[in-house]
Protein backbone atom coordinates (compact mmCIF):
# COMPACT_ATOMS: atom_id res chain seq x y z
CA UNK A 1 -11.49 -90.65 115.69
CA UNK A 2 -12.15 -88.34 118.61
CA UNK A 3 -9.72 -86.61 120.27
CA UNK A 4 -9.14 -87.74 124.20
CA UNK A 5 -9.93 -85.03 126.85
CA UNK A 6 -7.44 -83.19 128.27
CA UNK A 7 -7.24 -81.34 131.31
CA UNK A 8 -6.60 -77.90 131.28
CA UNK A 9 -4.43 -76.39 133.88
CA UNK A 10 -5.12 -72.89 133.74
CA UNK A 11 -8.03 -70.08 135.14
CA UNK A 12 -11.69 -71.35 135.05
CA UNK A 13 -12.61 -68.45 134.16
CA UNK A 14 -14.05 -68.67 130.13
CA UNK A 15 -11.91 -67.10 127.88
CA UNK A 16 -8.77 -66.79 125.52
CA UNK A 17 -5.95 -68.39 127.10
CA UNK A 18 -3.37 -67.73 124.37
CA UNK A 19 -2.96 -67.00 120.29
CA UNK A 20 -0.62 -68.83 118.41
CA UNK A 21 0.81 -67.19 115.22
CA UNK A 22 2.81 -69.64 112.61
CA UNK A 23 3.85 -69.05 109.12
CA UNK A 24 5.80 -71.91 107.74
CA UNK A 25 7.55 -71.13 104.48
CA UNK A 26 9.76 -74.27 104.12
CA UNK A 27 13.17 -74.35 102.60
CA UNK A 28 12.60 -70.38 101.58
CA UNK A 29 13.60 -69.85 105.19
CA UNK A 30 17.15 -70.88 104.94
CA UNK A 31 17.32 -67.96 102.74
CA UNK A 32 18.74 -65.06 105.37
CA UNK A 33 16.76 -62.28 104.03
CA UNK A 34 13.95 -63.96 103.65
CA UNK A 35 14.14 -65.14 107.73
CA UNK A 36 14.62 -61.39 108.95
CA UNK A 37 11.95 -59.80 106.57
CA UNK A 38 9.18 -62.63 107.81
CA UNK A 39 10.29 -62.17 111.01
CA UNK A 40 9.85 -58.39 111.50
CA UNK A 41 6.44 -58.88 109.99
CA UNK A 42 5.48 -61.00 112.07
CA UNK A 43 7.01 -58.23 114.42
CA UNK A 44 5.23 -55.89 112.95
CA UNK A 45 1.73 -57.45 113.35
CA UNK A 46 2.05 -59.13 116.73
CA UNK A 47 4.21 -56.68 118.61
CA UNK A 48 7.04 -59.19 119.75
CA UNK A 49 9.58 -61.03 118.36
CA UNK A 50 8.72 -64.25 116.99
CA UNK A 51 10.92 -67.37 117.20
CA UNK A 52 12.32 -69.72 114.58
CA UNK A 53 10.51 -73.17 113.93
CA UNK A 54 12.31 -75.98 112.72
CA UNK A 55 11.49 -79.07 111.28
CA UNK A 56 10.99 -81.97 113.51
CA UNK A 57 11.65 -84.97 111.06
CA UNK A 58 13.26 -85.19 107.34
CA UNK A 59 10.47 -85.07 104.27
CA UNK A 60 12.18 -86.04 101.00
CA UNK A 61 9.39 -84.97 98.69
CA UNK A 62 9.40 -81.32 100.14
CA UNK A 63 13.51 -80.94 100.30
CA UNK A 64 13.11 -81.12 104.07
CA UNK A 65 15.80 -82.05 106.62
CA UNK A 66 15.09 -82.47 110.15
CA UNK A 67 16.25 -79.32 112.30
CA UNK A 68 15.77 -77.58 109.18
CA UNK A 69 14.32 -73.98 109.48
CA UNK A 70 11.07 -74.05 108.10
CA UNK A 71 8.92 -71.43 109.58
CA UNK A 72 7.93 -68.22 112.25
CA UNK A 73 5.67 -68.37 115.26
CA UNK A 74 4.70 -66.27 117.76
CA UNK A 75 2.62 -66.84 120.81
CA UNK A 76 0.53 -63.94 122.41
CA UNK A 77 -0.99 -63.66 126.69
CA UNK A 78 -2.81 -61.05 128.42
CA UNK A 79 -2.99 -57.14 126.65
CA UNK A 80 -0.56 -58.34 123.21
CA UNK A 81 -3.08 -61.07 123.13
CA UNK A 82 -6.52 -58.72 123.65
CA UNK A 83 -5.36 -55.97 121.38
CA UNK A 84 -4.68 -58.61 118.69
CA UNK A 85 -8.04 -60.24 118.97
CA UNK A 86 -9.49 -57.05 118.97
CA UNK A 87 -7.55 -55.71 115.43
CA UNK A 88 -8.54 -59.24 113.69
CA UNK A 89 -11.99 -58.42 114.30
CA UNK A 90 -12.69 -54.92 113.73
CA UNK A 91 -9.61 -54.64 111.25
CA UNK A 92 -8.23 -57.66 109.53
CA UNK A 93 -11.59 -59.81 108.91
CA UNK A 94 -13.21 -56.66 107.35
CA UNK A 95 -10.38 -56.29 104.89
CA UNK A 96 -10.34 -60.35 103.80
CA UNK A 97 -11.66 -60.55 100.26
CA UNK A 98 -14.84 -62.31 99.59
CA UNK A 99 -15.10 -63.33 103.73
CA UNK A 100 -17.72 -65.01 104.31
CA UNK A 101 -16.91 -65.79 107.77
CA UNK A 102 -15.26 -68.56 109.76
CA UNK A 103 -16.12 -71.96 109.30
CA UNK A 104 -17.41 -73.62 112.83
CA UNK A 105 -15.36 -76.92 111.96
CA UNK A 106 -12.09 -75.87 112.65
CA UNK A 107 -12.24 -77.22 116.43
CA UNK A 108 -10.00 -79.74 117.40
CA UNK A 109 -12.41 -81.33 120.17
CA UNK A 110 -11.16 -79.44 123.32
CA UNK A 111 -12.58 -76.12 122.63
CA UNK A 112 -9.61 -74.43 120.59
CA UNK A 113 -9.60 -72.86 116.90
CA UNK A 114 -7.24 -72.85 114.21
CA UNK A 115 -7.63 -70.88 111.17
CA UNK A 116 -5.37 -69.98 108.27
CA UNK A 117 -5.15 -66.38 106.33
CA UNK A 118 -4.29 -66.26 103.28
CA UNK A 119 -1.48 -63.76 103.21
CA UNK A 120 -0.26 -60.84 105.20
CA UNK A 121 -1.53 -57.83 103.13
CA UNK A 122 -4.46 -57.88 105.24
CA UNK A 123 -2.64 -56.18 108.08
CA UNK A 124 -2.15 -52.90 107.95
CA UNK A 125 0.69 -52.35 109.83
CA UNK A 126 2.19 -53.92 106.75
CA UNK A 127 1.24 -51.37 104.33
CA UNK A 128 2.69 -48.85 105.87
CA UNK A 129 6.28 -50.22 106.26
CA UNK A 130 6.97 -51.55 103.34
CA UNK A 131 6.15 -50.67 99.72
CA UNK A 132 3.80 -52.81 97.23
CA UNK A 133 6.97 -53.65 95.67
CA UNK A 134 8.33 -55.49 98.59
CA UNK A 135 5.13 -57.50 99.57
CA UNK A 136 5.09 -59.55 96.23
CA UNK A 137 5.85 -62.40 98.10
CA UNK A 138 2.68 -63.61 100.47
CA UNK A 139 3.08 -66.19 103.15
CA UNK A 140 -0.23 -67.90 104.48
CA UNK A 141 -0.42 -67.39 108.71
CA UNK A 142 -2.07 -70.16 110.79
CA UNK A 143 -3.48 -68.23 114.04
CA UNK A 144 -4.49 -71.09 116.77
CA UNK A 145 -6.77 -69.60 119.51
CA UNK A 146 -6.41 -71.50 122.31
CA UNK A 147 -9.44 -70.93 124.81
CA UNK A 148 -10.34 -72.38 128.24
CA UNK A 149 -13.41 -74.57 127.20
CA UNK A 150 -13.95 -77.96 127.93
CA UNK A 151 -15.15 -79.23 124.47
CA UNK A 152 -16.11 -77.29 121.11
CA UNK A 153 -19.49 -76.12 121.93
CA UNK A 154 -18.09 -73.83 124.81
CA UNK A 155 -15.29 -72.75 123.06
CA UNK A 156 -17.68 -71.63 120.07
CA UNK A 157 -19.75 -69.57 122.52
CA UNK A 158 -16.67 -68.40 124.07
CA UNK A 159 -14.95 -67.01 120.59
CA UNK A 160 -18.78 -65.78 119.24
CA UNK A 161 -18.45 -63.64 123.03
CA UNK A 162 -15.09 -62.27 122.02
CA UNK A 163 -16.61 -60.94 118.21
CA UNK A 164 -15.13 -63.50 116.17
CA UNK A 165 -17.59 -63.62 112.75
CA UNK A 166 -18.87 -67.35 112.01
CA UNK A 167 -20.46 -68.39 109.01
């Protein structure tokens, strides 16, 4: 089923509005040290302090209460947002293994892009702060770009303008 338009409220200009960073870990996160170490990587990679998601209704099958904290996100504008796009490209895609590129279908029918990574050793910001020893545990990010277009075909051209690799 297709997606209804929405208007978008900000510049005209074509571009990246925003970048949405989420790593959802579930019930892990009501472990304390667990909360503070993904949230200085995410610290780490982005540059600002994330903020704590929580879950908005109860799943049985996955131990989940509602309000429960299940997950990091941070949301990047302007120069945090720039630089970032600019390290995924030249930096981060480079280092995925076997990358074949991004997968054009990952629209959601008003020009924005979601797509997951599938842990956070590709940073290197990472490497350098902590020791092999302490990243045996790999969370999956979801990074949402969230452009200006209209509809998918515009926000394709927009994100192929900005350097982004599609398959």
């Amino acid at each position: 089923m297709p997606q209804p338009k929405r208007k978008k409220q900000w510049s005209t200009k074509p571009g990246l509005h925003k970048i949405i960073i989420n790593c959802s870990i579930g019930e892990e996160m009501s472990n304390p040290n667990i909360s503070k170490r993904l949230n200085n990587q995410i610290r780490l990679i982005t540059g600002q302090i994330s903020s704590m998601t929580r879950a908005k209704k109860a799943i049985a099958n996955f131990k989940v209460r509602k309000g429960m904290p299940i997950g990091q996100k941070s949301t990047l504008r302007d120069e945090k947002m720039e630089s970032f796009v600019q390290k995924l490209v030249h930096l981060v895609f480079p280092r995925v293994r076997d990358f074949q590129g991004l997968p054009s279908s990952s629209f959601d029918g008003c020009g924005n892009y979601s797509f997951g990574l599938p842990d956070q050793s590709v940073f290197a910001e990472l490497e350098s702060e902590y020791k092999a020893s302490e990243l045996n545990s790999t969370y999956g990010f979801t990074i949402t770009l969230v452009t200006t277009a209209e509809n998918d075909d515009d926000g394709l051209l927009i994100l192929k303008n900005y350097g982004f690799p599609f398959a």
